[in-house]
Protein backbone atom coordinates (compact mmCIF):
# COMPACT_ATOMS: atom_id res chain seq x y z
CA UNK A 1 5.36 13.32 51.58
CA UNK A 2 6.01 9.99 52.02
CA UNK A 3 8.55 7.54 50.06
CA UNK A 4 5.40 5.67 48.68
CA UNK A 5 3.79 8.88 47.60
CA UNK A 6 6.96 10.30 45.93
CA UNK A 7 7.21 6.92 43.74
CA UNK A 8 3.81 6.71 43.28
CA UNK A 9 4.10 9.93 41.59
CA UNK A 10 7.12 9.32 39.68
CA UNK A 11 4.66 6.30 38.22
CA UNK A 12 2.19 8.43 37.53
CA UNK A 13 4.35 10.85 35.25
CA UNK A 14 6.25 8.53 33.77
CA UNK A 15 2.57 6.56 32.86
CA UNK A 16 1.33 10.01 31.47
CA UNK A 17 4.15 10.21 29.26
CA UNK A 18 4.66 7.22 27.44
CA UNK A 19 0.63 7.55 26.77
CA UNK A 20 1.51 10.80 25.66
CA UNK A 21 4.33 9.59 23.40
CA UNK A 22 2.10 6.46 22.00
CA UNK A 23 -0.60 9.18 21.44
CA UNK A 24 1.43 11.50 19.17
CA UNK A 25 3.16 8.00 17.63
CA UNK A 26 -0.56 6.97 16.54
CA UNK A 27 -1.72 10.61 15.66
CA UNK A 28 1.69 10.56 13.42
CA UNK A 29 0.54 7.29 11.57
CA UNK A 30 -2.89 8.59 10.38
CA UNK A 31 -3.13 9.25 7.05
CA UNK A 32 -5.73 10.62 4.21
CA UNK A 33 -4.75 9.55 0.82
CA UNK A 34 -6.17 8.33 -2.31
CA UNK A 35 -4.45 7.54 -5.65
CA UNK A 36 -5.48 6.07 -8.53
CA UNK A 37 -2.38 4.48 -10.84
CA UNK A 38 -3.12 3.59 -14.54
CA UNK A 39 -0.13 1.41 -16.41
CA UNK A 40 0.07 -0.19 -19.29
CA UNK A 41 1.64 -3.68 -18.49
CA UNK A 42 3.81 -5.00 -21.15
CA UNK A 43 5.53 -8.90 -20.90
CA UNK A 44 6.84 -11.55 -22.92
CA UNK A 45 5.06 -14.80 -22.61
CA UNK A 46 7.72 -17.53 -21.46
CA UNK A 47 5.43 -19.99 -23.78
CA UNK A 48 4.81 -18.46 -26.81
CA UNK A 49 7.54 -15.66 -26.87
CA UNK A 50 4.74 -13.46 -27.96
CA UNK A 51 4.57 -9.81 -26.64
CA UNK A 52 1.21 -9.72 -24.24
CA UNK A 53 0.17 -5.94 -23.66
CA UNK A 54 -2.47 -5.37 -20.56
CA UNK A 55 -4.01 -2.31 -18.64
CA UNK A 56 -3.57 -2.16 -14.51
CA UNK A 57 -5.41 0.11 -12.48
CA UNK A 58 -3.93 0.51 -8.97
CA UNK A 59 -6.23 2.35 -6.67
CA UNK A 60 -4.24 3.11 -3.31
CA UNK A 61 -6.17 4.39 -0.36
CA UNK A 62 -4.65 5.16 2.88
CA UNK A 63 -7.43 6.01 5.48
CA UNK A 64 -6.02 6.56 8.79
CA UNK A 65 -4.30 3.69 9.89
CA UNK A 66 -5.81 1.39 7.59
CA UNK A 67 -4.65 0.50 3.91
CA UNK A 68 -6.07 -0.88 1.03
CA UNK A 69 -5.19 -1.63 -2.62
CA UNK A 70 -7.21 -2.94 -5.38
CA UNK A 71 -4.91 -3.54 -8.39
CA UNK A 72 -7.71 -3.92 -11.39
CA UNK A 73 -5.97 -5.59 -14.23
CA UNK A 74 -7.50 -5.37 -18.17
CA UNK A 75 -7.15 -6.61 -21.81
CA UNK A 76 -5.96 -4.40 -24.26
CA UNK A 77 -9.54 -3.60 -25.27
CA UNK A 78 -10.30 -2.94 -22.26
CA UNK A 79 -12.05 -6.03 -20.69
CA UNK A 80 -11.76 -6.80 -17.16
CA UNK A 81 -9.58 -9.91 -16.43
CA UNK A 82 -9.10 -9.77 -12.35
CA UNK A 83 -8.94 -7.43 -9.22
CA UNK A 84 -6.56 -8.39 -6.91
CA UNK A 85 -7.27 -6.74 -3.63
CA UNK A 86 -4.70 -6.54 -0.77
CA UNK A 87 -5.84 -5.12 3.18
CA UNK A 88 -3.74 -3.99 5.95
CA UNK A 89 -2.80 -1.75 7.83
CA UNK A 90 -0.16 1.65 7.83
CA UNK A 91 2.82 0.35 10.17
CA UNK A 92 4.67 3.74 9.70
CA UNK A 93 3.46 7.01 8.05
CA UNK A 94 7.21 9.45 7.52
CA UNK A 95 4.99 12.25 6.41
CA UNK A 96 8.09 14.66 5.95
CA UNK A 97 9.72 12.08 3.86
CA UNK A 98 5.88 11.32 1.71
CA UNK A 99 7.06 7.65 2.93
CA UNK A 100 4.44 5.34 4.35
CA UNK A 101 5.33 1.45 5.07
CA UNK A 102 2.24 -0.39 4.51
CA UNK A 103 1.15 -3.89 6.58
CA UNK A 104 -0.59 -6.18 4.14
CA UNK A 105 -2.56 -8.88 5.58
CA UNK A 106 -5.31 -9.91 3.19
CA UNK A 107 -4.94 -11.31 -0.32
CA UNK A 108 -7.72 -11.61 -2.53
CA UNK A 109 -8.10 -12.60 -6.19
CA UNK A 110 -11.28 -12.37 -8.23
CA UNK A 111 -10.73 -13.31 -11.79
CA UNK A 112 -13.62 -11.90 -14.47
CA UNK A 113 -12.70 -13.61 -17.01
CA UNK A 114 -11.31 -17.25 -16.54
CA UNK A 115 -10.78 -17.52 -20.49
CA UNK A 116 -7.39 -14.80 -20.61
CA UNK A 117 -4.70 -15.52 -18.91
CA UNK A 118 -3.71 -13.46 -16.03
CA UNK A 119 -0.78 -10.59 -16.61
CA UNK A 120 2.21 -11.65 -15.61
CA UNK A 121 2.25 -8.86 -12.81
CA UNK A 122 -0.87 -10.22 -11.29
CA UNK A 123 0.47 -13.34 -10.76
CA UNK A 124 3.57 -12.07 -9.29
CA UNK A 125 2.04 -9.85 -6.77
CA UNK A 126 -0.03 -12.44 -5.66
CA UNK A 127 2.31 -15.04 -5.18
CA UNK A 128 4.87 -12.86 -3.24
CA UNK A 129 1.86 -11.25 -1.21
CA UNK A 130 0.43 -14.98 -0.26
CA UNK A 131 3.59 -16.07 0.29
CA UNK A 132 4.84 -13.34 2.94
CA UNK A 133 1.45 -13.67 4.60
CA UNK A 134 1.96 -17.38 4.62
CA UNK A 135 5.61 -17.40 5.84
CA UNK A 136 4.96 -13.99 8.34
CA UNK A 137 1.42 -13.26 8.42
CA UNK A 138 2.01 -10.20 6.34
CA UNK A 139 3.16 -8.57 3.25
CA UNK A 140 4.95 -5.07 3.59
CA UNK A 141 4.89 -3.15 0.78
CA UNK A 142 7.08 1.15 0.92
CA UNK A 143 5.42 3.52 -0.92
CA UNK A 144 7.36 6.87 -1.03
CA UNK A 145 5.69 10.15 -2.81
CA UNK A 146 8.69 11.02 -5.15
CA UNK A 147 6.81 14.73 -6.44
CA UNK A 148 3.64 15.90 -6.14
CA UNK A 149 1.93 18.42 -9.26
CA UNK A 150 -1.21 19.89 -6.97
CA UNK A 151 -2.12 22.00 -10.12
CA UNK A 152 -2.44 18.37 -12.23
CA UNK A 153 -3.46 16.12 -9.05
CA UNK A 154 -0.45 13.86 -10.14
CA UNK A 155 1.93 12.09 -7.76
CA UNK A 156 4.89 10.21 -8.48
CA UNK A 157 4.74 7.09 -6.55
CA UNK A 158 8.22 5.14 -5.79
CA UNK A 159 7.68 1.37 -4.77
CA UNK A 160 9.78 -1.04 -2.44
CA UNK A 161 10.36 -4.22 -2.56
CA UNK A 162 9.83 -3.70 -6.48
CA UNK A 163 12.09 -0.40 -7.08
CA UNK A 164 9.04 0.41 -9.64
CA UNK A 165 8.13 4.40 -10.64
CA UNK A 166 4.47 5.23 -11.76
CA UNK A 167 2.73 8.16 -12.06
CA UNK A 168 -0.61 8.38 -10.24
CA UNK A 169 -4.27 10.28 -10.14
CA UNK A 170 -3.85 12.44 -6.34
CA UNK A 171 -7.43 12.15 -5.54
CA UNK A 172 -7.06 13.19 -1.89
CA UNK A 173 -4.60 14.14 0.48
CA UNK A 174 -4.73 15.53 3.59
């Protein structure tokens, strides 16, 4: 065998094994989740000092490598006031540690009703989301799975950047 064979081979396993590695890394990332989050948001208006009560709906679904989340915010009596739906991407999926790192790229608002104001929570999650996407084209958001109850479908979700707890609707998870 010649020299040029011998590293030519050499190449060719080393090629084979970082696909291999990049194969398993992507295989590792793919995920099959759906939760559904209901919270009762309660805030003091800076204004009027009055106590503002709202509903939030956080649907979370983690489809592969792709993420979405549609936080669906409500009055009291239930009236819809705005969804505010943020797109991306799974950058890391720990499944041993229920951890997943999320890559948020797209922001959206839709208000429903323009005559109630917006919870305070919507308007903080949008402005931090628009402004990471602004300043670094994306938004990452940690969700860890605290505890799972498979007999009650419930999850207990742990965020990061916000350090906030919620319990959650397991829908599916693979």
């Amino acid at each position: 065998m010649t020299k040029k064979m011998k590293w030519f081979g050499a190449f060719f396993i080393s090629l084979l094994l970082c696909s291999l590695v990049i194969y398993q890394h992507i295989k590792a990332s793919e995920v099959n989740m759906v939760l559904s989050c209901q919270n009762e948001l309660v805030a003091v208006n800076s204004q009027t000092q009055a106590i503002e009560k709202n509903i939030m709906i956080a649907d979370f679904s983690l489809q592969k490598r792709s993420a979405s989340i549609s936080y669906r915010y409500f009055s009291e009596d239930g009236e819809p006031i705005a969804t505010l739906h943020l797109k991306g991407g799974i950058l890391s999926a720990y499944k041993e540690k229920d951890t997943y790192i999320l890559n948020l790229i797209q922001s959206e608002l839709i208000r429903h009703n323009q005559q109630v104001s917006l919870p305070q929570h919507a308007t903080h999650v949008q402005a931090f989301a628009l402004r990471n996407i602004a300043k670094e084209g994306v938004h990452n958001l940690t969700i860890q799975i605290v505890k799972t109850n498979p007999d009650k479908n419930l999850a207990l979700l742990y965020f990061l950047p916000s350090t906030n707890i919620c319990a959650c609707s397991l829908i599916n998870m693979d």
